[in-house]
Protein backbone atom coordinates (compact mmCIF):
# COMPACT_ATOMS: atom_id res chain seq x y z
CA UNK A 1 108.86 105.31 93.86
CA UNK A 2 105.54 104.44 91.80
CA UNK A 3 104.23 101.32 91.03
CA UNK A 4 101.37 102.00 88.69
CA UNK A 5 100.08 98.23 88.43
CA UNK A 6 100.44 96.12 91.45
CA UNK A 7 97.28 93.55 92.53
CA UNK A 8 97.75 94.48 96.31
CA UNK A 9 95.17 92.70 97.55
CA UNK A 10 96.23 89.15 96.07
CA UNK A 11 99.71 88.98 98.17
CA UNK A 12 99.52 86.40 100.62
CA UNK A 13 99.17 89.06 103.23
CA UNK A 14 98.02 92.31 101.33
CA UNK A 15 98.08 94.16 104.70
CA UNK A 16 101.98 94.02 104.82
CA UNK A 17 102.25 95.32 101.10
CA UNK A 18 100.41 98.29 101.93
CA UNK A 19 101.40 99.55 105.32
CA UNK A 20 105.61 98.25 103.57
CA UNK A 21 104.41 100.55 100.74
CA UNK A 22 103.13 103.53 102.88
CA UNK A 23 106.44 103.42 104.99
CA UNK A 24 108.22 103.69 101.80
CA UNK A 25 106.46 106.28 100.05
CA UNK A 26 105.47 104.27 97.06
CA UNK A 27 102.85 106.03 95.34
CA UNK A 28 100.49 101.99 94.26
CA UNK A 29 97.60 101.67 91.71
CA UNK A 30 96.10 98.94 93.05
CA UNK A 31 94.61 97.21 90.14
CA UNK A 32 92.14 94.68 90.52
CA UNK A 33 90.14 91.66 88.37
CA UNK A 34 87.33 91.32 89.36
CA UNK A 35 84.13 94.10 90.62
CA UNK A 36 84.19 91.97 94.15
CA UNK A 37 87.92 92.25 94.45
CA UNK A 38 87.19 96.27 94.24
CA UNK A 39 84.83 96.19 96.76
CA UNK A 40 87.14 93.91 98.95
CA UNK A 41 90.33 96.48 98.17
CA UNK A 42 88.11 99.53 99.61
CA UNK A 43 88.35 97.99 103.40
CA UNK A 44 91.95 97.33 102.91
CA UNK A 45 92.83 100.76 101.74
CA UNK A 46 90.84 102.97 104.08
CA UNK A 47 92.94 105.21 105.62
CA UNK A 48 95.67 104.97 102.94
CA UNK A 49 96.18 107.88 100.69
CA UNK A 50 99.18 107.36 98.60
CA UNK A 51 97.76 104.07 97.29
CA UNK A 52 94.73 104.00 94.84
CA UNK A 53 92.53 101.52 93.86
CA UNK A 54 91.43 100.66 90.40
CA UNK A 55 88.32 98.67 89.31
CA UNK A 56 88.68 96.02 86.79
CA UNK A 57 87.58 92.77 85.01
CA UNK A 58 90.55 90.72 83.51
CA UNK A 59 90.43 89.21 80.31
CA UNK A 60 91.10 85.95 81.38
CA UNK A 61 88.26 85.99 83.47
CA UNK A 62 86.32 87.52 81.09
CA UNK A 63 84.96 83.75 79.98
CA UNK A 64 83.12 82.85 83.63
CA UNK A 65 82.45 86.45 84.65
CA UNK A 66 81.41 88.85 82.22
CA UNK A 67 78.03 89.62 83.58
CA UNK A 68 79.99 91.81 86.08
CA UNK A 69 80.52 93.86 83.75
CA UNK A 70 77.55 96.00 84.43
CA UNK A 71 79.02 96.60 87.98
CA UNK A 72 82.19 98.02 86.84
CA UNK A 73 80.84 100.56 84.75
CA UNK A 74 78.40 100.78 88.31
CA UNK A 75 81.77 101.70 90.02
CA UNK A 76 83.24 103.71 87.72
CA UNK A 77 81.38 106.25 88.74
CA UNK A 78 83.31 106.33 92.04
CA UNK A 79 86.70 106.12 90.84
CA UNK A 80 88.90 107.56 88.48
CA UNK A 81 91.29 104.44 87.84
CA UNK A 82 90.13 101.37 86.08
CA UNK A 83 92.37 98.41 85.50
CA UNK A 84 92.90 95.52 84.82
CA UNK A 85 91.10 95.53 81.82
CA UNK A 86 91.51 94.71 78.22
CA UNK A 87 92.49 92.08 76.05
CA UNK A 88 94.33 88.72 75.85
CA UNK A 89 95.12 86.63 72.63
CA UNK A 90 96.93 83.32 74.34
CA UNK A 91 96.04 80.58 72.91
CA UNK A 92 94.09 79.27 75.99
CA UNK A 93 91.93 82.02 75.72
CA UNK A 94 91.15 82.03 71.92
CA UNK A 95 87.51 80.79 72.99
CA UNK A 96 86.86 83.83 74.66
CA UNK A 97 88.20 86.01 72.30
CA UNK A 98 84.77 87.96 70.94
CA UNK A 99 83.79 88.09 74.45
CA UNK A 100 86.62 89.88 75.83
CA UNK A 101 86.57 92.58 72.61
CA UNK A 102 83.17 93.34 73.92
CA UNK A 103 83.52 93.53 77.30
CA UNK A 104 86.46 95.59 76.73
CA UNK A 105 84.03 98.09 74.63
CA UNK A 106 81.69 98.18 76.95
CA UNK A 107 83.76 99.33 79.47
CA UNK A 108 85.76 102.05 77.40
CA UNK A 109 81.93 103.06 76.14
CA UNK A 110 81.32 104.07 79.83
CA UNK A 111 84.33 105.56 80.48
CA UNK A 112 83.53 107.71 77.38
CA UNK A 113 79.95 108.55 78.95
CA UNK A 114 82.08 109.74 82.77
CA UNK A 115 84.44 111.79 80.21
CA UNK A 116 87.73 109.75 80.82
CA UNK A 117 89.40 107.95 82.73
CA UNK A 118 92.59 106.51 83.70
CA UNK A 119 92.84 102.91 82.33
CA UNK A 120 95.50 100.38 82.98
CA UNK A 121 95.44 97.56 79.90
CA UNK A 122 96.59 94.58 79.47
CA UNK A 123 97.28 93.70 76.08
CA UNK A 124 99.19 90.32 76.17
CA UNK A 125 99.14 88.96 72.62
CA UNK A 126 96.49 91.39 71.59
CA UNK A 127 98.15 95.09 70.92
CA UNK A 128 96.35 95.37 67.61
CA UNK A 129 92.89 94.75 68.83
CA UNK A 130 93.48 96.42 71.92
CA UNK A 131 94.92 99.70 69.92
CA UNK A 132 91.95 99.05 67.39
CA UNK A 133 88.90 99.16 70.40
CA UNK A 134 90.71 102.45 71.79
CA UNK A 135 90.82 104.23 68.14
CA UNK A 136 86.98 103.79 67.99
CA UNK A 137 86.77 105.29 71.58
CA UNK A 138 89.42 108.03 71.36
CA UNK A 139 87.58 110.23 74.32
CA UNK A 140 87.53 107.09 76.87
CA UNK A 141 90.61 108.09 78.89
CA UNK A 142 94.34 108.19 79.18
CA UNK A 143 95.36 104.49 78.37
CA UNK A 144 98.48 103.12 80.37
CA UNK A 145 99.56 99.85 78.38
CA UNK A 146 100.94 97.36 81.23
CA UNK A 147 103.93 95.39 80.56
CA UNK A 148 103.38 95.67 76.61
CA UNK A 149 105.07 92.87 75.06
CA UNK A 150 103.69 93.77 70.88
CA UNK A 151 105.60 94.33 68.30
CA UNK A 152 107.94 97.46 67.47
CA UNK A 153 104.75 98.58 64.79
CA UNK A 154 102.57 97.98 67.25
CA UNK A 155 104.43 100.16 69.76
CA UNK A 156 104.87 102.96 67.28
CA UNK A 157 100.57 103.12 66.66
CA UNK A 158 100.53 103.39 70.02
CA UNK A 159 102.80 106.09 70.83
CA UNK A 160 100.93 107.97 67.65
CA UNK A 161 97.50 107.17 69.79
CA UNK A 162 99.24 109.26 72.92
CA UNK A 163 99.51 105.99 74.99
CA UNK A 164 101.54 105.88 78.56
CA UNK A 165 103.47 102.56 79.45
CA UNK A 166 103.93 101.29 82.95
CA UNK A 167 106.91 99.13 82.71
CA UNK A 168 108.68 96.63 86.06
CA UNK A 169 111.40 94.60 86.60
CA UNK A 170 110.35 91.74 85.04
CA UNK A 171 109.47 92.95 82.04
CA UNK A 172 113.01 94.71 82.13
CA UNK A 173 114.75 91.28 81.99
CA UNK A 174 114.30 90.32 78.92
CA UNK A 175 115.98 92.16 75.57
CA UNK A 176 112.92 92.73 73.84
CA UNK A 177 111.45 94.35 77.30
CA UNK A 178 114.85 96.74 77.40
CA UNK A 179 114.34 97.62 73.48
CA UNK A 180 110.42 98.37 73.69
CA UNK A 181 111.22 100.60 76.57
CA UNK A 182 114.56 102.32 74.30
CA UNK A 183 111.78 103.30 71.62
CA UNK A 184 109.14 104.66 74.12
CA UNK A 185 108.98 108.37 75.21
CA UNK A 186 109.93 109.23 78.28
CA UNK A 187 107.75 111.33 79.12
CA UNK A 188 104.63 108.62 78.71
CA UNK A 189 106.42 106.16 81.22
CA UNK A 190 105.71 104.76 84.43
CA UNK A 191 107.13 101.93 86.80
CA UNK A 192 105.26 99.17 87.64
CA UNK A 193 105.74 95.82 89.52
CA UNK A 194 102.95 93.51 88.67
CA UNK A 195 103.19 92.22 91.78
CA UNK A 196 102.70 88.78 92.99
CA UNK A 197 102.27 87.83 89.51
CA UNK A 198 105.57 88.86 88.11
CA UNK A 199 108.49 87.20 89.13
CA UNK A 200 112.14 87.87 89.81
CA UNK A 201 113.63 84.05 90.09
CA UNK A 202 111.89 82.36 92.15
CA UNK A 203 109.79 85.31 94.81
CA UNK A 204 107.14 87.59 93.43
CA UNK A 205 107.40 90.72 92.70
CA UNK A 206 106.95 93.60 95.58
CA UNK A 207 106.07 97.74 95.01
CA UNK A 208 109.26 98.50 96.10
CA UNK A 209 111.29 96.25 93.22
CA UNK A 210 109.81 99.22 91.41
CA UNK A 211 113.69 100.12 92.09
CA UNK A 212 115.10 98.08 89.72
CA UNK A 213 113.39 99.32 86.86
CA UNK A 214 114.38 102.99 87.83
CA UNK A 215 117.61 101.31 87.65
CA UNK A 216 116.95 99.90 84.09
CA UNK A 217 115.97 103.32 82.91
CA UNK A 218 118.50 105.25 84.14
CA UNK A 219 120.74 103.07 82.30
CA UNK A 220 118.84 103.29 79.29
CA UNK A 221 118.34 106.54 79.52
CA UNK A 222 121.59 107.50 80.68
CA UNK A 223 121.18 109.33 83.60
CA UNK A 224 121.36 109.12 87.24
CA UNK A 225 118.92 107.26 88.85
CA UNK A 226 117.80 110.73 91.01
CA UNK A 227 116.88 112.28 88.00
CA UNK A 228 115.21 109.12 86.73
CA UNK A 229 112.86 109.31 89.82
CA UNK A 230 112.11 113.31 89.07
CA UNK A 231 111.20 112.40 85.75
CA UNK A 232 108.22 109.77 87.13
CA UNK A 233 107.33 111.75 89.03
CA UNK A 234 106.47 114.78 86.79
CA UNK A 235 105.06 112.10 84.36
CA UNK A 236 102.66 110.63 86.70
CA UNK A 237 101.43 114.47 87.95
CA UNK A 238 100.49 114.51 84.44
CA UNK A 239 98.83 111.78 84.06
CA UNK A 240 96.68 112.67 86.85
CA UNK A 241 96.31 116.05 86.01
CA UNK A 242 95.27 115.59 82.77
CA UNK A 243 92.30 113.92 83.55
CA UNK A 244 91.41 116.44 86.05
């Protein structure tokens, strides 16, 4: 299984979710939000191969915290996955807006300079802008839209801009989720969980409900759930091939 977006280290006890994950062969991008959360992550994966980590800054931190950007372009230097970054257009967050679009910039800037990386983007309420920052930076990585929630437009620009999706279980539950993931190629898809944020009733999400959303895509793509998991698998050596 693959969870490409899971924020290990804010479970309740990461140290289960990883060694659960390892015994399971989940191949986990642990994404995180902050530049201290990265350095925190590196303890808790040492010695763990089949998860990596990702540096990030999250939009809705962007607001108290976006002096740190400077050390995640530091630490990109080290590591070939960045996330969570990118933008978020909630209403809450309208203040911080300008900020975020240039923090976002900043960051795709260096991964232009380190040529490319592997960026996981969140893009709640802000597909457009996010699509807009990554057309003026077409050479800062392989983009992997999390749980992308815009509009059926906005998914076809970014298909046309060679995007990859990482989609879970919760997004999965909703229509809208199923019929984004209907119009998206198969070959640019990965699973995801979002875990603990995501939810599934009332308990948060884990790597391994990366399950049910193989099960969602076999349905939608109609075939068997083995050949589902062959086909993630030869999308995410491609991914990680591609950027060498």
């Amino acid at each position: 299984m693959i969870d490409f977006h899971c924020h290990v280290d804010l479970f309740p006890d990461p140290v289960a979710i990883i060694r659960a994950s390892e015994a399971e062969g989940i191949y986990v991008l642990a994404v995180t939000t902050t530049p201290k959360s990265w350095v925190h992550l590196q303890t808790l994966l040492e010695g763990h191969n089949r998860i990596k980590g990702a540096v990030g800054l999250h939009p809705e931190l962007v607001a108290e915290r976006s002096a740190e950007v400077e050390e995640v372009c530091s630490i990109m230097t080290t590591t070939r996955y960045v996330g969570e970054i990118g933008l978020d257009g909630s209403p809450d967050l309208r203040s911080s807006f300008n900020l975020q679009v240039r923090v976002f910039e900043r960051i795709l800037a260096r991964a232009t300079e380190l040529g490319g990386r592997i960026l996981s983007i969140h893009s709640r309420r802000a597909a457009s802008p996010v699509l807009d920052a990554l057309e003026r930076k077409l050479l800062a990585g392989s983009p992997v839209l999390h749980w992308f929630s815009g509009s059926k437009k906005e998914l076809d620009r970014a298909i046309g801009m060679g995007c990859w999706f990482s989609v879970g279980p919760a997004m999965l539950n909703s229509a809208k989720g199923r019929g984004l993931l209907a119009a998206m190629p198969r070959e640019k898809v990965l699973t995801e969980s979002d875990g603990p944020f995501a939810r599934l009733g009332a308990r948060m999400v884990s790597p391994n409900d990366v399950a049910r959303a193989e099960e969602c895509l076999a349905n939608i793509w109609s075939m068997p759930v083995s050949k589902v998991k062959v086909a993630l698998r030869e999308n995410l050596q491609r991914l990680v091939s591609d950027r060498g």
